[in-house]
N, C-alpha and C. Protein backbone atom coordinates (compact mmCIF):
# COMPACT_ATOMS: atom_id res chain seq x y z
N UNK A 1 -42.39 30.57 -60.97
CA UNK A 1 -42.48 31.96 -61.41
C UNK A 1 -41.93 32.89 -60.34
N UNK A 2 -41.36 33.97 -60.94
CA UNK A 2 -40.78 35.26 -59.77
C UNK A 2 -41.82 35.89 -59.07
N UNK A 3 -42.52 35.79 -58.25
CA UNK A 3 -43.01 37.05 -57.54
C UNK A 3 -42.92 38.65 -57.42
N UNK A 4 -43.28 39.19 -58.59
CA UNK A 4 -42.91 40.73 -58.98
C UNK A 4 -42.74 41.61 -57.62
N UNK A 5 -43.75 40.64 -55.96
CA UNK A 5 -43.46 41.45 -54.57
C UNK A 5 -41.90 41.09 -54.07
N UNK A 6 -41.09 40.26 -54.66
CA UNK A 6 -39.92 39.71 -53.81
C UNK A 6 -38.88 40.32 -55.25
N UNK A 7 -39.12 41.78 -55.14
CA UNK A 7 -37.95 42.34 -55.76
C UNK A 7 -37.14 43.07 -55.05
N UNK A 8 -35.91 42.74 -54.67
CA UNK A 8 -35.38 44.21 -53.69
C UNK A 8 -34.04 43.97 -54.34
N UNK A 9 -33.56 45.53 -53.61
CA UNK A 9 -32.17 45.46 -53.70
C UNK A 9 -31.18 44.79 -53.19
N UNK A 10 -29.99 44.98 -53.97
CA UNK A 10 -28.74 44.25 -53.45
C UNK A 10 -28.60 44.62 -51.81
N UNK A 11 -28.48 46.20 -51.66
CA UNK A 11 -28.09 46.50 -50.57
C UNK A 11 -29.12 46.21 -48.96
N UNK A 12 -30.26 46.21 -50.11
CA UNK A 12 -31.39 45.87 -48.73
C UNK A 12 -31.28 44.17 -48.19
N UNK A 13 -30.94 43.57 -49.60
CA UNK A 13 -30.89 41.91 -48.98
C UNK A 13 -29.21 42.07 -48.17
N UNK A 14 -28.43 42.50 -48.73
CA UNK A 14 -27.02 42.23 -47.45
C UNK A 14 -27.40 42.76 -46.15
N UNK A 15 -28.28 44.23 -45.75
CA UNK A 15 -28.93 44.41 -44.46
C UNK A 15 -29.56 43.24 -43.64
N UNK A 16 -30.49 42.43 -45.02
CA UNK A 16 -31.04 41.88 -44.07
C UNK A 16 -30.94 40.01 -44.28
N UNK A 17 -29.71 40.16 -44.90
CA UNK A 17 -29.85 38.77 -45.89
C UNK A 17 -30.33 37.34 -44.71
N UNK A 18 -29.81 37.16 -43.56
CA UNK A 18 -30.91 36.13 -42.99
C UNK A 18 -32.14 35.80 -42.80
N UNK A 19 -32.70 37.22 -42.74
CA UNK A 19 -34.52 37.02 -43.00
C UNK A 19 -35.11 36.60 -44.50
N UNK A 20 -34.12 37.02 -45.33
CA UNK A 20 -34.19 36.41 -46.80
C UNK A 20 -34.27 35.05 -47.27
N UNK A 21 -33.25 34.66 -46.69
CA UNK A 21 -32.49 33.43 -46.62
C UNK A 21 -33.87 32.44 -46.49
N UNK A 22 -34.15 32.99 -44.86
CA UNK A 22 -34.98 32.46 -44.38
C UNK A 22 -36.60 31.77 -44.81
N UNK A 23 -36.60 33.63 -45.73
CA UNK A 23 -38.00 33.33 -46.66
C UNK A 23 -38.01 32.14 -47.97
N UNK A 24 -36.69 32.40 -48.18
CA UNK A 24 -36.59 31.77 -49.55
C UNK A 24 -36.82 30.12 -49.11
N UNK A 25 -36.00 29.92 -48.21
CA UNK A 25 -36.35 28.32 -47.49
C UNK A 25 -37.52 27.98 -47.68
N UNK A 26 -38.43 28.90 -46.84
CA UNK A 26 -39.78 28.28 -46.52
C UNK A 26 -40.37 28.62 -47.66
N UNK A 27 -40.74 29.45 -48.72
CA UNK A 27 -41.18 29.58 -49.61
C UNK A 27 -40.48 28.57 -50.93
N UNK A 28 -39.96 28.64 -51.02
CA UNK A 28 -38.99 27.91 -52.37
C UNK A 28 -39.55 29.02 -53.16
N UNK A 29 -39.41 29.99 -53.19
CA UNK A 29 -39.20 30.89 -54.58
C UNK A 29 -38.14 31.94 -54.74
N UNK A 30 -38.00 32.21 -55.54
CA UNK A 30 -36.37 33.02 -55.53
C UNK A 30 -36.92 34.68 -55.60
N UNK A 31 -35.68 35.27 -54.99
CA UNK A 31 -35.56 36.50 -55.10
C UNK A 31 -35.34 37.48 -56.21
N UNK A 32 -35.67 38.61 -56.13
CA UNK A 32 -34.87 39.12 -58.06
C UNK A 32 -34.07 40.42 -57.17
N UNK A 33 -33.00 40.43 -57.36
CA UNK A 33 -32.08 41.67 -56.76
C UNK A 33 -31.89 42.73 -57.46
N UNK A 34 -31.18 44.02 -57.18
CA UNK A 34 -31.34 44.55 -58.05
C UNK A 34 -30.24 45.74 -58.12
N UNK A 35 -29.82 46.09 -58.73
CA UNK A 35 -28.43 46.95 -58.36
C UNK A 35 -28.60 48.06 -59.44
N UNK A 36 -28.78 49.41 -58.62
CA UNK A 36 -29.26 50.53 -59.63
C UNK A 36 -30.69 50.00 -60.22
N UNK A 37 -31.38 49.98 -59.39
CA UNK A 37 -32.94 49.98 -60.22
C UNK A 37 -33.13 48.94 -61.18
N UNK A 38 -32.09 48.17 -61.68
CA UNK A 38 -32.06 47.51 -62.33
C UNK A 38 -31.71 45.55 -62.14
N UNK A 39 -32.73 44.87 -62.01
CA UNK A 39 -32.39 43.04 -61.77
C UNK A 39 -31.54 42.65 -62.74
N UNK A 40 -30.66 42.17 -61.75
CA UNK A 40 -29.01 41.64 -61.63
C UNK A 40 -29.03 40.63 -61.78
N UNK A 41 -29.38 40.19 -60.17
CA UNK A 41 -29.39 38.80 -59.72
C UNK A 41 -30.53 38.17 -59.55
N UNK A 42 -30.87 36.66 -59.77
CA UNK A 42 -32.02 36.05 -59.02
C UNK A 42 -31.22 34.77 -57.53
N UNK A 43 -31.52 35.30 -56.61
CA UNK A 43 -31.19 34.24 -55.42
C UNK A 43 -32.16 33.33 -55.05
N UNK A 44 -31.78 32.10 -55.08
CA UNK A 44 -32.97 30.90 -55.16
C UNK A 44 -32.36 29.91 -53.98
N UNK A 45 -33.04 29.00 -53.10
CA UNK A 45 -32.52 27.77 -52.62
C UNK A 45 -31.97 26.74 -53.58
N UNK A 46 -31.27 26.35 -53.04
CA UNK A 46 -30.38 25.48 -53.85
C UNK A 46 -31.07 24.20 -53.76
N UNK A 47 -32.37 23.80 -53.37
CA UNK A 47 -33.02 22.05 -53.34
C UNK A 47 -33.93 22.69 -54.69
N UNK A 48 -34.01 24.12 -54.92
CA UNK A 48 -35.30 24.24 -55.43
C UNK A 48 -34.20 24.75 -57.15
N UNK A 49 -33.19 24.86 -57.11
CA UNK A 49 -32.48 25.33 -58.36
C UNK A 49 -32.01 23.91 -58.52
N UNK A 50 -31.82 22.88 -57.48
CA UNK A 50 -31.48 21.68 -58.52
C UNK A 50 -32.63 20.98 -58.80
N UNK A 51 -34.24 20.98 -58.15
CA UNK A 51 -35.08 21.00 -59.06
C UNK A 51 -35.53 21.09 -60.62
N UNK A 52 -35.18 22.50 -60.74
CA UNK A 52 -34.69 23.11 -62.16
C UNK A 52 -34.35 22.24 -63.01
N UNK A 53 -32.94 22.21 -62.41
CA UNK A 53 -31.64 21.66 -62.88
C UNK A 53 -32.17 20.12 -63.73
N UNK A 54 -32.79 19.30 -62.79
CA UNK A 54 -33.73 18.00 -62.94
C UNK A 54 -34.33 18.17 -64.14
N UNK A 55 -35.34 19.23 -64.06
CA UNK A 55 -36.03 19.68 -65.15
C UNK A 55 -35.93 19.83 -66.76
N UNK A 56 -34.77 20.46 -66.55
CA UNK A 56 -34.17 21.05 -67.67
C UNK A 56 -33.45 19.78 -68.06
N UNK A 57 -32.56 18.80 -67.49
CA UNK A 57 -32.13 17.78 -68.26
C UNK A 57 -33.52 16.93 -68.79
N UNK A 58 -34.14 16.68 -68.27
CA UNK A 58 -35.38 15.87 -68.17
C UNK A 58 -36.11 16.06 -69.63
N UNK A 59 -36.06 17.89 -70.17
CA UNK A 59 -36.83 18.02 -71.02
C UNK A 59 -35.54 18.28 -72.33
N UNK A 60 -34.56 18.27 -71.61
CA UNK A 60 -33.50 18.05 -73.38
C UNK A 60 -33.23 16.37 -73.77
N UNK A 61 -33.41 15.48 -72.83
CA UNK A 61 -33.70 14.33 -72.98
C UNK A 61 -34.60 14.25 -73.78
N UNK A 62 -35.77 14.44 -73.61
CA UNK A 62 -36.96 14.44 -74.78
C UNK A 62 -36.92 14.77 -75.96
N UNK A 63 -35.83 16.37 -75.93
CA UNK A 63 -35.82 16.77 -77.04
C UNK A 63 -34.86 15.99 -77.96
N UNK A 64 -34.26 15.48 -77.77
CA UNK A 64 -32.96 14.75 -78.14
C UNK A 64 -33.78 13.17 -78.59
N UNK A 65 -34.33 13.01 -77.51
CA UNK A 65 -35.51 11.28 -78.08
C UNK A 65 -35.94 11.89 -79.40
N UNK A 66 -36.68 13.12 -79.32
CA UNK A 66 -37.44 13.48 -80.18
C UNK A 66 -36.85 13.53 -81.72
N UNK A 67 -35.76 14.22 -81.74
CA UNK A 67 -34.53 14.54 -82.70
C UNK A 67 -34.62 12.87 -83.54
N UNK A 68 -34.30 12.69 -82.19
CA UNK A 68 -33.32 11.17 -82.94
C UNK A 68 -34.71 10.39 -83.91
N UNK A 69 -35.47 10.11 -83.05
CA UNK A 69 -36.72 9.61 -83.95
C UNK A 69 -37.07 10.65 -85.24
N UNK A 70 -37.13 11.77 -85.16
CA UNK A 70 -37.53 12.25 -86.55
C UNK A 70 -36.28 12.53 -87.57
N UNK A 71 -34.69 12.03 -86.89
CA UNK A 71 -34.20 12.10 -88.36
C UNK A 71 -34.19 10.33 -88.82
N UNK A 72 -34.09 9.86 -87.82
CA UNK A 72 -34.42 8.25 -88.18
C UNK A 72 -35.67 7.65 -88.97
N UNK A 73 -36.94 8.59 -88.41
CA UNK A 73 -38.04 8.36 -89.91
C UNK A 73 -37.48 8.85 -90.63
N UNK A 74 -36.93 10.59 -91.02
CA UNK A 74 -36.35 10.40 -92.11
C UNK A 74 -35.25 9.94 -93.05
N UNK A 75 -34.84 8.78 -92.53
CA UNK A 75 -34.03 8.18 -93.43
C UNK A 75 -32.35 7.87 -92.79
N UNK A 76 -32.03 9.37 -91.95
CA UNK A 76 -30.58 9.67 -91.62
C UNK A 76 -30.08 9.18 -90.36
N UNK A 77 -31.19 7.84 -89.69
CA UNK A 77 -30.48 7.26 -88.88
C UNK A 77 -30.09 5.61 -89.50
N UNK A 78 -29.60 4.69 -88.66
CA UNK A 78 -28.97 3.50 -89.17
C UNK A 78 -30.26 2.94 -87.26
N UNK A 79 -30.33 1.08 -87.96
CA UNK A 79 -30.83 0.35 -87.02
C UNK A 79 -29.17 0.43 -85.69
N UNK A 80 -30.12 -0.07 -84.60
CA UNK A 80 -29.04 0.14 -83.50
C UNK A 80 -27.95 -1.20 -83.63
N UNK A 81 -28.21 -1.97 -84.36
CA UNK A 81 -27.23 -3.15 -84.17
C UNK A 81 -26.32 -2.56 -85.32
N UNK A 82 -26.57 -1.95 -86.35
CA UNK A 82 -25.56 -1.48 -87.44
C UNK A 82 -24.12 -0.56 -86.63
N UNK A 83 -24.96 0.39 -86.15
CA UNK A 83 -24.29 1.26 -85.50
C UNK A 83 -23.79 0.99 -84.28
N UNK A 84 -23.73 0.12 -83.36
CA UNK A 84 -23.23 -0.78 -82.56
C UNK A 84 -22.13 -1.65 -83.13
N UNK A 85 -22.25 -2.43 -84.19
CA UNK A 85 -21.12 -3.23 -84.83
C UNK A 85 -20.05 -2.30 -85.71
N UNK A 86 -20.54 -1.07 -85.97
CA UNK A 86 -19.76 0.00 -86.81
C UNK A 86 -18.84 0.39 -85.41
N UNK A 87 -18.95 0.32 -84.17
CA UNK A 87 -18.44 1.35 -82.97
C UNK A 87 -17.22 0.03 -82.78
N UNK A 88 -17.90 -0.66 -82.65
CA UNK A 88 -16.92 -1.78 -82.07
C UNK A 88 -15.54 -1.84 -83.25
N UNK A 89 -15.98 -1.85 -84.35
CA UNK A 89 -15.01 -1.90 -85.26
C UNK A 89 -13.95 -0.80 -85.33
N UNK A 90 -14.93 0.27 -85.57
CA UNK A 90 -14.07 1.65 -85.36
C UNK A 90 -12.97 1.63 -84.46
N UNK A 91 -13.31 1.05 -82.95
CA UNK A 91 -12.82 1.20 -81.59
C UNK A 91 -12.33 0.35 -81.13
N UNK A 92 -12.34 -0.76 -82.04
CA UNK A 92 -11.78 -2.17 -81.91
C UNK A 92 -12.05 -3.03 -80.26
N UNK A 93 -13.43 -2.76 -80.53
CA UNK A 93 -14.61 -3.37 -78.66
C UNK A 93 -14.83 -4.76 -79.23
N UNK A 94 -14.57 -5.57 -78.18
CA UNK A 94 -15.01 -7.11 -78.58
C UNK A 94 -15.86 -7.00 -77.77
N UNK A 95 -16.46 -8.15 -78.30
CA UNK A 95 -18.24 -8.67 -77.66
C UNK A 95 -17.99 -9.04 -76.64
């Protein structure tokens, strides 16, 4: 989650962007920037955005397991050896 206290501006983090830097390290939480009163940017460590990154594949994987099993109960998938011997043919793959 963002920390609604680690909002600043663009111009205040380029003043002081190594003490930033710095926080963001030791904290792992990201910054929200802000240009005209208004959040722009979020600046995050990069161990802690490919975290994320982990995350987010992790849970479209599921969603995608999930998919596949409920159109396969309903009816609109094929067993895996069908569709395996259909690829090879298509693609002309020997065993």
């Amino acid at each position: 989650m963002i920390n609604l206290k680690d909002i600043h501006s663009l111009t205040e983090f380029q003043r002081n962007a190594k003490q930033y830097v710095k926080q963001i390290k030791e904290t792992q939480q990201p910054l929200v920037l802000t240009v005209n009163g208004k959040a722009e940017v979020v600046v995050q460590d990069a161990i802690a955005y490919q975290e994320i990154l982990k995350r987010l594949e992790y849970v479209e994987s599921v969603l995608a397991i999930r998919q596949g099993i409920t159109e396969f109960e309903s009816g609109e998938g094929k067993p895996a050896r069908t569709a395996l011997e259909e690829l090879r043919k298509n693609y002309d793959i020997s065993r």
